[in-house]
Structure formats: C-alpha cells, structure tokens
N, C-alpha and C. Protein backbone atom coordinates (compact mmCIF):
# COMPACT_ATOMS: atom_id res chain seq x y z
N UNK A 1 10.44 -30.31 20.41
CA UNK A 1 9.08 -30.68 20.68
C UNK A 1 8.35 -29.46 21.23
N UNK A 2 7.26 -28.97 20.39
CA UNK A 2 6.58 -27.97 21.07
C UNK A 2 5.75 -28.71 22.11
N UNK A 3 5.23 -27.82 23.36
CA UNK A 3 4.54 -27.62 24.32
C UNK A 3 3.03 -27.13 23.82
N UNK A 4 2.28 -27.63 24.02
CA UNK A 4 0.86 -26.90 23.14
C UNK A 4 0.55 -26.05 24.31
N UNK A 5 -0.17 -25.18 24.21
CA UNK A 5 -1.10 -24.21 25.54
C UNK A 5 -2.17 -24.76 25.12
N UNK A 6 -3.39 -24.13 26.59
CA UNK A 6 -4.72 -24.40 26.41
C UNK A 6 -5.41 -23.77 25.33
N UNK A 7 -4.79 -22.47 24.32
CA UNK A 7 -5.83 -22.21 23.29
C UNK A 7 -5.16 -23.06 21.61
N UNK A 8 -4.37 -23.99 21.79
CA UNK A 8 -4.31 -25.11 20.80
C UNK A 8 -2.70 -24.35 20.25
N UNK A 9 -2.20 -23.03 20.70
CA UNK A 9 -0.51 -22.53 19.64
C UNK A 9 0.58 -22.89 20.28
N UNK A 10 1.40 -23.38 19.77
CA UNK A 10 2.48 -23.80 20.23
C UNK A 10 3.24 -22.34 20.58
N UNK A 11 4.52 -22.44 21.70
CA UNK A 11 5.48 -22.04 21.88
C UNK A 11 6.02 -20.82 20.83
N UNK A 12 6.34 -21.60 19.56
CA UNK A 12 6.79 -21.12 18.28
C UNK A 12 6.02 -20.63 17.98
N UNK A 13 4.78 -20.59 17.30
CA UNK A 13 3.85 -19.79 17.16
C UNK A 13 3.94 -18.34 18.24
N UNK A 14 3.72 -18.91 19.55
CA UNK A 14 3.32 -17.28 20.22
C UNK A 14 4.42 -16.90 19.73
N UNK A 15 6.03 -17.33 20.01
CA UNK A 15 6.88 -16.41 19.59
C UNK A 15 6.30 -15.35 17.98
N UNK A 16 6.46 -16.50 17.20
CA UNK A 16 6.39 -15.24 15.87
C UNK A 16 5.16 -14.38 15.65
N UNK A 17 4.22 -14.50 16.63
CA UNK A 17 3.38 -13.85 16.71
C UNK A 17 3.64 -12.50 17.06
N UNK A 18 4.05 -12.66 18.22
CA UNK A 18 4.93 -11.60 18.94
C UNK A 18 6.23 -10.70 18.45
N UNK A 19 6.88 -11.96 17.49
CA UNK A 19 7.80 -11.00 16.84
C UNK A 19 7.26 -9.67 15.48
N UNK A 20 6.09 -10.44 15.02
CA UNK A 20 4.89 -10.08 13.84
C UNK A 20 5.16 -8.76 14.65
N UNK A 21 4.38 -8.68 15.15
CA UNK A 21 3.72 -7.38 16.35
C UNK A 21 4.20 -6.21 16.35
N UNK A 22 5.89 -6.66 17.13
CA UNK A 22 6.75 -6.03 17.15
C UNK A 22 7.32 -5.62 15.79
N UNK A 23 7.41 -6.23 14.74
CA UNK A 23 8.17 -5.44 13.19
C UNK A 23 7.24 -4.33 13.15
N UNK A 24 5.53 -4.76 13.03
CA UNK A 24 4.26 -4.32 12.74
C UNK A 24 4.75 -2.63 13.35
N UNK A 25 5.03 -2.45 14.56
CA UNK A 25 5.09 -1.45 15.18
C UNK A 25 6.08 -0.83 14.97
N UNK A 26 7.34 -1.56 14.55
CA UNK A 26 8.91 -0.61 14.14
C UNK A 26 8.34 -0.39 13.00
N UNK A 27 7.60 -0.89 11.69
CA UNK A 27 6.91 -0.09 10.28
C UNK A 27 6.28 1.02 10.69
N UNK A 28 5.54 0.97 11.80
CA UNK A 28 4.61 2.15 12.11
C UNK A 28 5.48 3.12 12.50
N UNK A 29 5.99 2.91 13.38
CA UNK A 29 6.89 4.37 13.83
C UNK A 29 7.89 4.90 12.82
N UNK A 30 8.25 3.96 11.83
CA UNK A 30 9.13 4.09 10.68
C UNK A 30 8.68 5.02 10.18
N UNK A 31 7.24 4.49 9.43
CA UNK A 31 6.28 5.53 8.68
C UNK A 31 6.18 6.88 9.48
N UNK A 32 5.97 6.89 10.23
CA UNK A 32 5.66 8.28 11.17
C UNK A 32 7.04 9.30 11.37
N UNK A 33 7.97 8.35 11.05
CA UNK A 33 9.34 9.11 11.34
C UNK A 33 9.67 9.84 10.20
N UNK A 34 9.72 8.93 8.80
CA UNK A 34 9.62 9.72 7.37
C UNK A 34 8.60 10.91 6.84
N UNK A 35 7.39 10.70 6.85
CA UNK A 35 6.66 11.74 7.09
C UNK A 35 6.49 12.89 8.48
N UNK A 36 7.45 12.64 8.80
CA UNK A 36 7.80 14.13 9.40
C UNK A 36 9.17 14.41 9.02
N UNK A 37 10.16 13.49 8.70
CA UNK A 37 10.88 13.84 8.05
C UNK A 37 10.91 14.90 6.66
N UNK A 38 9.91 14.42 5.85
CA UNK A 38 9.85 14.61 4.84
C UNK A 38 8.64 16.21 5.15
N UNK A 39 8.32 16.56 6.02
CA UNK A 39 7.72 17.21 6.33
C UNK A 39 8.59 18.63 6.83
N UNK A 40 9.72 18.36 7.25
CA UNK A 40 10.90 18.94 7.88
C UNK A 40 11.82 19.46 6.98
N UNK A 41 12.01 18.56 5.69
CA UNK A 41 12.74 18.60 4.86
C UNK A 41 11.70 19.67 3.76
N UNK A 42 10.36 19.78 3.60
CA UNK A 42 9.40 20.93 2.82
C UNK A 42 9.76 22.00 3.76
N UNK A 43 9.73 22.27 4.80
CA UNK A 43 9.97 23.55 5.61
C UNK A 43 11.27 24.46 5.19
N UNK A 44 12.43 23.01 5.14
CA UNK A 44 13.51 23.83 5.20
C UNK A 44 13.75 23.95 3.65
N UNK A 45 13.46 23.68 2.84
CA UNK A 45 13.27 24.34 1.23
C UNK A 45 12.93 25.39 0.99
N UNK A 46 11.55 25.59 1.78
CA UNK A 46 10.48 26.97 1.74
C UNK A 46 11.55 28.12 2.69
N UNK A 47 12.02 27.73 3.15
CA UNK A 47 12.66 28.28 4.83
C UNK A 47 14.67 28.98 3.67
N UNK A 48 15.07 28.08 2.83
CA UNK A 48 16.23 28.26 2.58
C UNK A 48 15.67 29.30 1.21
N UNK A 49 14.30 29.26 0.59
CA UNK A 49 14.26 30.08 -0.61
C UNK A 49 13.91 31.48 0.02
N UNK A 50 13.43 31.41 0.84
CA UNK A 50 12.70 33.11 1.78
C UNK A 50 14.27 33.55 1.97
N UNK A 51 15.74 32.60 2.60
CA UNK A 51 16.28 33.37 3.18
C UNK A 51 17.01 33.81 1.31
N UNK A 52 17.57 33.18 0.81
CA UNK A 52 18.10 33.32 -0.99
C UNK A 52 17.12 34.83 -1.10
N UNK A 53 15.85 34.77 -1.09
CA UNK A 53 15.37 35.99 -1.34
C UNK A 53 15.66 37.25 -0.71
N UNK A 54 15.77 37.23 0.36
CA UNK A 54 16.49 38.39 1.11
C UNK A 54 17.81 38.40 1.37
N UNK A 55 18.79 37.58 0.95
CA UNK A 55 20.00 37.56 0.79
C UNK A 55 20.47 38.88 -0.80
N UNK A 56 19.36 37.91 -1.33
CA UNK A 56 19.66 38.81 -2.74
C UNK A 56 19.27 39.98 -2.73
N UNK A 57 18.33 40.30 -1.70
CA UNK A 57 17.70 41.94 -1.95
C UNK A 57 18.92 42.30 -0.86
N UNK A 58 19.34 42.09 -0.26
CA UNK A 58 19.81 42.83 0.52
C UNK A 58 21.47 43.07 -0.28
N UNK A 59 21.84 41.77 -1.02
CA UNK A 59 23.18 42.30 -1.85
C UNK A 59 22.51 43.21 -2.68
N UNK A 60 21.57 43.36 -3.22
CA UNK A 60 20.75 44.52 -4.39
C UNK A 60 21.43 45.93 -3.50
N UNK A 61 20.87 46.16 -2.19
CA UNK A 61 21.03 47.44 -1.66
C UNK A 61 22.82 47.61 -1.09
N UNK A 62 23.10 46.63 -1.01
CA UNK A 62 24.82 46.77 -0.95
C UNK A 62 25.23 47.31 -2.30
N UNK A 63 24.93 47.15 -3.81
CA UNK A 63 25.23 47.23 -4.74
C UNK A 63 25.03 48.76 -4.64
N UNK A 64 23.64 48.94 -4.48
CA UNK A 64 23.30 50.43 -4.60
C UNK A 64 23.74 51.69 -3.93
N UNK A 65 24.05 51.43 -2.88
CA UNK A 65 24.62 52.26 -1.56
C UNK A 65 25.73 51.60 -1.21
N UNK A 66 27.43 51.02 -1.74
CA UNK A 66 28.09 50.25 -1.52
C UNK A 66 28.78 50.97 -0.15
N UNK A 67 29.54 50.37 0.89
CA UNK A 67 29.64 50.95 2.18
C UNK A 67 31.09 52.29 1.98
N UNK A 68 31.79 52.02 1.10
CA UNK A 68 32.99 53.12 0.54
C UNK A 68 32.04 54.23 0.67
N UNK A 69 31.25 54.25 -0.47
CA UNK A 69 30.51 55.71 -0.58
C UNK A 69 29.54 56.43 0.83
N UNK A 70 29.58 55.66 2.24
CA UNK A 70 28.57 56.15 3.32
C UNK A 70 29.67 57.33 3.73
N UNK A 71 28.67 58.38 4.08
CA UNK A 71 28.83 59.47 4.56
C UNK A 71 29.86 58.89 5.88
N UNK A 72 30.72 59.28 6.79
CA UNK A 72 31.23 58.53 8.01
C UNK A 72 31.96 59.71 8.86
C-alpha cells in the first residue's frame, strides 16, 4: 500500500524518480569519461607516431656512422 504525500506521488514514485536522476548522472559522467578517453587515446597516436619518427631517424644515423667505426 503506498502512502500518498501532500504533492499527490507515492513512495514508489519518489523512489524511481530518484533512481531516474541518479542513472541520468552515471550517463553523464560516463559520457565525459569516454570523451576524454577518447581524447587521450588521439594524443597518444599523435604522441607514438612523433616518437616512430625519431626512432627511425635516429636508426638512419646509427646506420650511417655505425658505433664500430667511432674514432675512440
């Protein structure tokens, strides 16, 4: 048996109201968590091709000047 309140919602009602609310807000922070995720995850792409690029120039100059041949 619900209990009515003075603005006419039962018990059950406020509950799922409240539970509404609360999902409402775990979607929101969800959303906010993936797009920075996904924001994190563009960095470190851009971030892993810069280092591939100077990995490779720098085996280029190992090739060229290999460390056997340094003056010592």
């Amino acid at each position: 048996m619900d209990i009515m309140e003075p603005h006419g919602h039962g018990m059950a009602a406020d509950i799922l109201t409240s539970e509404l609310a609360n999902a409402r807000e775990r979607i929101n922070r969800t959303e906010l968590a993936l797009e920075r995720t996904q924001e994190i995850l563009a960095e470190n792409i851009a971030l892993r091709g810069r280092i591939r690029t100077a990995v490779e120039a720098a085996g280029g100059l190992v090739k060229i000047d290999p460390p056997s041949n340094r003056a010592g």
